[in-house]
N, C-alpha and C. Protein backbone atom coordinates (compact mmCIF):
# COMPACT_ATOMS: atom_id res chain seq x y z
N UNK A 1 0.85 -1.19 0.00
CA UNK A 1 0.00 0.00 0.00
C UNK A 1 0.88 1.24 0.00
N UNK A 2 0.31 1.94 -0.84
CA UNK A 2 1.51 3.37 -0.92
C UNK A 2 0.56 4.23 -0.48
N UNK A 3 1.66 5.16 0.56
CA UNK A 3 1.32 6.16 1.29
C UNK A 3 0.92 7.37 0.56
N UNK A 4 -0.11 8.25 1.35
CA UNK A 4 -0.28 9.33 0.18
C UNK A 4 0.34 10.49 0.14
N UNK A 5 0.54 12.05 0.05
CA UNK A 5 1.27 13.06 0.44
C UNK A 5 0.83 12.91 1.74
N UNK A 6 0.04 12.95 2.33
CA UNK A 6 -0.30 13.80 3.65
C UNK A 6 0.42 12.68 4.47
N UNK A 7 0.39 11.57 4.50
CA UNK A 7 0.74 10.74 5.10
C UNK A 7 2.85 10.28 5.23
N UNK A 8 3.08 10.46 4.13
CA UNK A 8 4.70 10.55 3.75
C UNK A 8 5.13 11.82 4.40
N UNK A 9 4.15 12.93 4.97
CA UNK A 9 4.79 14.32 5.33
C UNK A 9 4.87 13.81 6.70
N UNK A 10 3.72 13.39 7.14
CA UNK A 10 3.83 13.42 8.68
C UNK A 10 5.01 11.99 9.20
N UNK A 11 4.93 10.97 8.24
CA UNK A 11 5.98 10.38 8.60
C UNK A 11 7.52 10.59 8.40
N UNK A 12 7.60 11.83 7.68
CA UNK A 12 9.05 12.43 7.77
C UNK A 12 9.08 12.93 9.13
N UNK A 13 7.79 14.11 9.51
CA UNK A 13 8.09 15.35 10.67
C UNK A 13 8.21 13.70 11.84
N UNK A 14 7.40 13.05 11.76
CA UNK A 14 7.07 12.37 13.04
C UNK A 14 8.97 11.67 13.17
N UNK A 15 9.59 11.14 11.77
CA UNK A 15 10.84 10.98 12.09
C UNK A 15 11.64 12.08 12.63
N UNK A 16 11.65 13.09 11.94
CA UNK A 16 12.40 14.55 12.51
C UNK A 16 12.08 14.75 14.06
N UNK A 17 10.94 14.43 14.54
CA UNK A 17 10.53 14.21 15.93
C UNK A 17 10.34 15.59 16.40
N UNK A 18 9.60 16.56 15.77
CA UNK A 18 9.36 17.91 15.56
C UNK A 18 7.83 18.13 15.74
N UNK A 19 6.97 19.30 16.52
CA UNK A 19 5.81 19.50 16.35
C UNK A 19 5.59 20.30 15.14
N UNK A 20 4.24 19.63 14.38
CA UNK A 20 4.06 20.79 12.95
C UNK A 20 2.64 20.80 13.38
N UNK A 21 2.11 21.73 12.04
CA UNK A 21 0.91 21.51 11.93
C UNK A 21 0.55 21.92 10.23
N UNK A 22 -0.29 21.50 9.78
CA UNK A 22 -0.59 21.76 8.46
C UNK A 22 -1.17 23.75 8.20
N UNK A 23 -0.46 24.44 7.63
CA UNK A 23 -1.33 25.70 7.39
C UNK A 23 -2.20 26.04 6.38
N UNK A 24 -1.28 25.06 5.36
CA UNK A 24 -2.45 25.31 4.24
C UNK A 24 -2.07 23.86 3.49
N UNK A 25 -3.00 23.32 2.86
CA UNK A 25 -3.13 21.93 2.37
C UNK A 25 -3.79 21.72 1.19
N UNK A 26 -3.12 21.34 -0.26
CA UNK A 26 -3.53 21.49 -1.38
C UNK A 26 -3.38 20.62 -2.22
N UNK A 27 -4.52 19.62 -1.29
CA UNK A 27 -4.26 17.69 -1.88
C UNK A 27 -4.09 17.75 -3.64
N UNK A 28 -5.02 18.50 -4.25
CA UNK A 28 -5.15 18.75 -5.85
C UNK A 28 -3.51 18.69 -6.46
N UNK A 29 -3.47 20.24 -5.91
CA UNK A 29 -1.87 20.26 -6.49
C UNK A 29 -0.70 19.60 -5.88
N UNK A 30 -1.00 19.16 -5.13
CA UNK A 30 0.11 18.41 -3.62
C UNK A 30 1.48 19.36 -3.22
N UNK A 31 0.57 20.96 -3.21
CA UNK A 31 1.34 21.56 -2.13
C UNK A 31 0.77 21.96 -0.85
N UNK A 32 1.64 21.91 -0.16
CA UNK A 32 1.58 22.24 1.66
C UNK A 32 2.38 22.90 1.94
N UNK A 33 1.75 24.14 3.38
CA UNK A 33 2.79 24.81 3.78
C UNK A 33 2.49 24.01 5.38
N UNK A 34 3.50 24.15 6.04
CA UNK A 34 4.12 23.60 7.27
C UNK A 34 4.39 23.98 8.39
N UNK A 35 3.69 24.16 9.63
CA UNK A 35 4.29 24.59 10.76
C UNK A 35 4.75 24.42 11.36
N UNK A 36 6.58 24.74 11.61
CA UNK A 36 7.52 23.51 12.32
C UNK A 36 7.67 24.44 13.90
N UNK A 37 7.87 23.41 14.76
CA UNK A 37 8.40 23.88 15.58
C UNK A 37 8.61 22.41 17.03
N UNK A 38 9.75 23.02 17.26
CA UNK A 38 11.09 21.89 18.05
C UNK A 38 9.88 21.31 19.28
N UNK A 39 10.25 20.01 19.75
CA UNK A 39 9.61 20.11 21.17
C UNK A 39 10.58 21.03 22.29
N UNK A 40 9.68 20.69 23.35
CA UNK A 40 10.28 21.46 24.51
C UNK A 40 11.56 20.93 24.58
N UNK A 41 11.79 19.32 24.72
CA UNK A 41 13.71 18.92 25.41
C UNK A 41 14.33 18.85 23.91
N UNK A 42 14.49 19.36 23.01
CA UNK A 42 14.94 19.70 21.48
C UNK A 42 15.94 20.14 21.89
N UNK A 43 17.40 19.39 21.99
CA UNK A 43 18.47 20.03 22.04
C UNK A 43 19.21 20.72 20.91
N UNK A 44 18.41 20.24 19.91
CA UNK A 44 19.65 20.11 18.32
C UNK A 44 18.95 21.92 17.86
N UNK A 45 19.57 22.26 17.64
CA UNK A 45 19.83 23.68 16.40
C UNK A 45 18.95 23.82 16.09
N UNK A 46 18.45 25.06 15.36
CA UNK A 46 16.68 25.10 14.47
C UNK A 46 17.33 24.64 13.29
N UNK A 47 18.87 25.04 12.50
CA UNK A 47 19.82 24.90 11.44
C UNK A 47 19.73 23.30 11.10
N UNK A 48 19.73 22.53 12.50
CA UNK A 48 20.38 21.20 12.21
C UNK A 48 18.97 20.31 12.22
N UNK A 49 18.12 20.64 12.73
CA UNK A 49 16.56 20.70 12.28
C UNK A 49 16.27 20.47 10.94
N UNK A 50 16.59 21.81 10.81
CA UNK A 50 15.71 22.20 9.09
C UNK A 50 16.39 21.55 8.61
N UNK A 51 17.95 21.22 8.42
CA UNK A 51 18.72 20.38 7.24
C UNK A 51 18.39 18.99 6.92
N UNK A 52 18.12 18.66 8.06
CA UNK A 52 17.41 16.58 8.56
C UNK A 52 16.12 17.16 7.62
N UNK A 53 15.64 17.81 8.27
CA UNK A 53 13.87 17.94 7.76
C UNK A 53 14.13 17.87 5.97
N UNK A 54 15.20 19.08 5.53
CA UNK A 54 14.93 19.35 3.84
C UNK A 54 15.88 18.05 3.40
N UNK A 55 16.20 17.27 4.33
CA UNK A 55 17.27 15.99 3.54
C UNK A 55 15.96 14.97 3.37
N UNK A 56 15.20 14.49 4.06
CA UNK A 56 13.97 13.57 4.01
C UNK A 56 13.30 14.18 2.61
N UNK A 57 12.50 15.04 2.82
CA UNK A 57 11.67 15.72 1.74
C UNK A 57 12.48 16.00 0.90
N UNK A 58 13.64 16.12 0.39
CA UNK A 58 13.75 16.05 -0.67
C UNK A 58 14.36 14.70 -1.44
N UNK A 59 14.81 13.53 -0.44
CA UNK A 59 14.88 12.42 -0.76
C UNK A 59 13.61 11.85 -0.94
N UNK A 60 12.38 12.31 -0.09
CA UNK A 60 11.20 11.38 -1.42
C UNK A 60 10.28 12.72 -2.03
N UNK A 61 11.16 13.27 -2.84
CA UNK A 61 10.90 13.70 -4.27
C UNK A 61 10.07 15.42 -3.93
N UNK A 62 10.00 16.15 -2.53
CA UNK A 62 9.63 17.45 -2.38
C UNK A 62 10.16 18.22 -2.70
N UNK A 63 9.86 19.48 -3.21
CA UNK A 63 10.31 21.00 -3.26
C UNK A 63 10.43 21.33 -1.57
N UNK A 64 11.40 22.05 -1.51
CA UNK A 64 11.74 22.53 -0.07
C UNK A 64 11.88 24.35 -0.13
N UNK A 65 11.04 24.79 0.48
CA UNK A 65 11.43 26.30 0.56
C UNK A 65 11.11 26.95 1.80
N UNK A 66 11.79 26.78 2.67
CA UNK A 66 11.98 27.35 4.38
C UNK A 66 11.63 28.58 4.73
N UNK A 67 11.05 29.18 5.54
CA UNK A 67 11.77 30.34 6.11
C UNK A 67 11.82 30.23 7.73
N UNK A 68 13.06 30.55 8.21
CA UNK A 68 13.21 30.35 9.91
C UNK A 68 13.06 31.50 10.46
N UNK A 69 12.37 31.10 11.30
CA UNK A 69 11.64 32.07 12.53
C UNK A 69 10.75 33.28 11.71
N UNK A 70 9.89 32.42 11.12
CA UNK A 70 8.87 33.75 10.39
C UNK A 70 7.85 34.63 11.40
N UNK A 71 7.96 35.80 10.75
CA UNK A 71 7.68 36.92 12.11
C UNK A 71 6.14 36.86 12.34
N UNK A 72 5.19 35.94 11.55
CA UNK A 72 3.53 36.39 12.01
C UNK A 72 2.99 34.86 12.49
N UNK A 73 4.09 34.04 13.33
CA UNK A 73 3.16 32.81 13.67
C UNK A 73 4.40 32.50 14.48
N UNK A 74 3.88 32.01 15.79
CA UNK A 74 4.87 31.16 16.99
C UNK A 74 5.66 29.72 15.91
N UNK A 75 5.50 29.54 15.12
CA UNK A 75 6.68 28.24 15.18
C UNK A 75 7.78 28.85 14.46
N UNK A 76 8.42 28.16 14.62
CA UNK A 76 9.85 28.22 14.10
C UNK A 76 10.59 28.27 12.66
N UNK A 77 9.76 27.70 12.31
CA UNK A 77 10.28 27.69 10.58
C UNK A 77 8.69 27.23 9.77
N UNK A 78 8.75 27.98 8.75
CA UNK A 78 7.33 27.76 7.89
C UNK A 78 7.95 27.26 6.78
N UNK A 79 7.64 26.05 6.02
CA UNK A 79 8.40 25.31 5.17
C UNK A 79 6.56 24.91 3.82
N UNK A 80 7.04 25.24 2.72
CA UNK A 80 6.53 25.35 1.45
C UNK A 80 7.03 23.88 0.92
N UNK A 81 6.15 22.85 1.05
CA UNK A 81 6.74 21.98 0.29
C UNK A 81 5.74 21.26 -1.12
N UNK A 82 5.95 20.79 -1.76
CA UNK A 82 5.52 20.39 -3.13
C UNK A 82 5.86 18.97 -3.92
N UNK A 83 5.03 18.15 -4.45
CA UNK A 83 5.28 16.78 -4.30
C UNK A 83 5.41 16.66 -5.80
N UNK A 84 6.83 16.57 -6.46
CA UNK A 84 7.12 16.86 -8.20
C UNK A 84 6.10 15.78 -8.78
C-alpha cells in the first residue's frame, strides 16, 4: 500500500521528531505549507533541524522552501513543500 502526500509528510516530521501543523493543504496540487516547531527537550539547532527535515523531503521527491523564525506565527520555521 503506498502512502499518500499527507501521510509521507507526517511520517518524515514524526521521524524529525518535531511539532508541525498543516497551514495550508492542497491535496489537488500536492502543495503544503508547514508549521515547524522543536519540542520542549529539542536540544539540536533550528539549522540542524531544518537540514534533517529538507534531507527527508527532498529524498522522497519534495520542493523545499523554508523560512526560519517567520515573524507572524509562533513556530519556528514555515516550510513550502511540493510533491514533483
Amino acid at each position: 500500500m503506498e502512502m499518500n502526500e499527507r501521510q509521507l509528510i507526517q511520517e518524515i516530521l514524526n521521524t524529525v521528531d518535531v511539532l508541525y501543523d498543516f497551514e495550508n493543504a492542497d491535496e489537488d496540487s500536492k502543495e503544503y505549507t508547514l508549521l515547524i516547531t522543536r519540542q520542549n527537550n529539542d536540544k539540536r539547532d533550528l539549522e540542524t533541524v531544518n537540514d534533517e527535515m529538507k534531507r527527508y523531503f527532498k529524498e522522497a521527491n519534495f520542493t523545499y522552501d523554508e523560512k526560519l523564525n517567520p515573524e507572524d506565527t509562533k513556530a519556528e520555521v514555515r516550510v513550502d513543500i511540493a510533491r514533483g
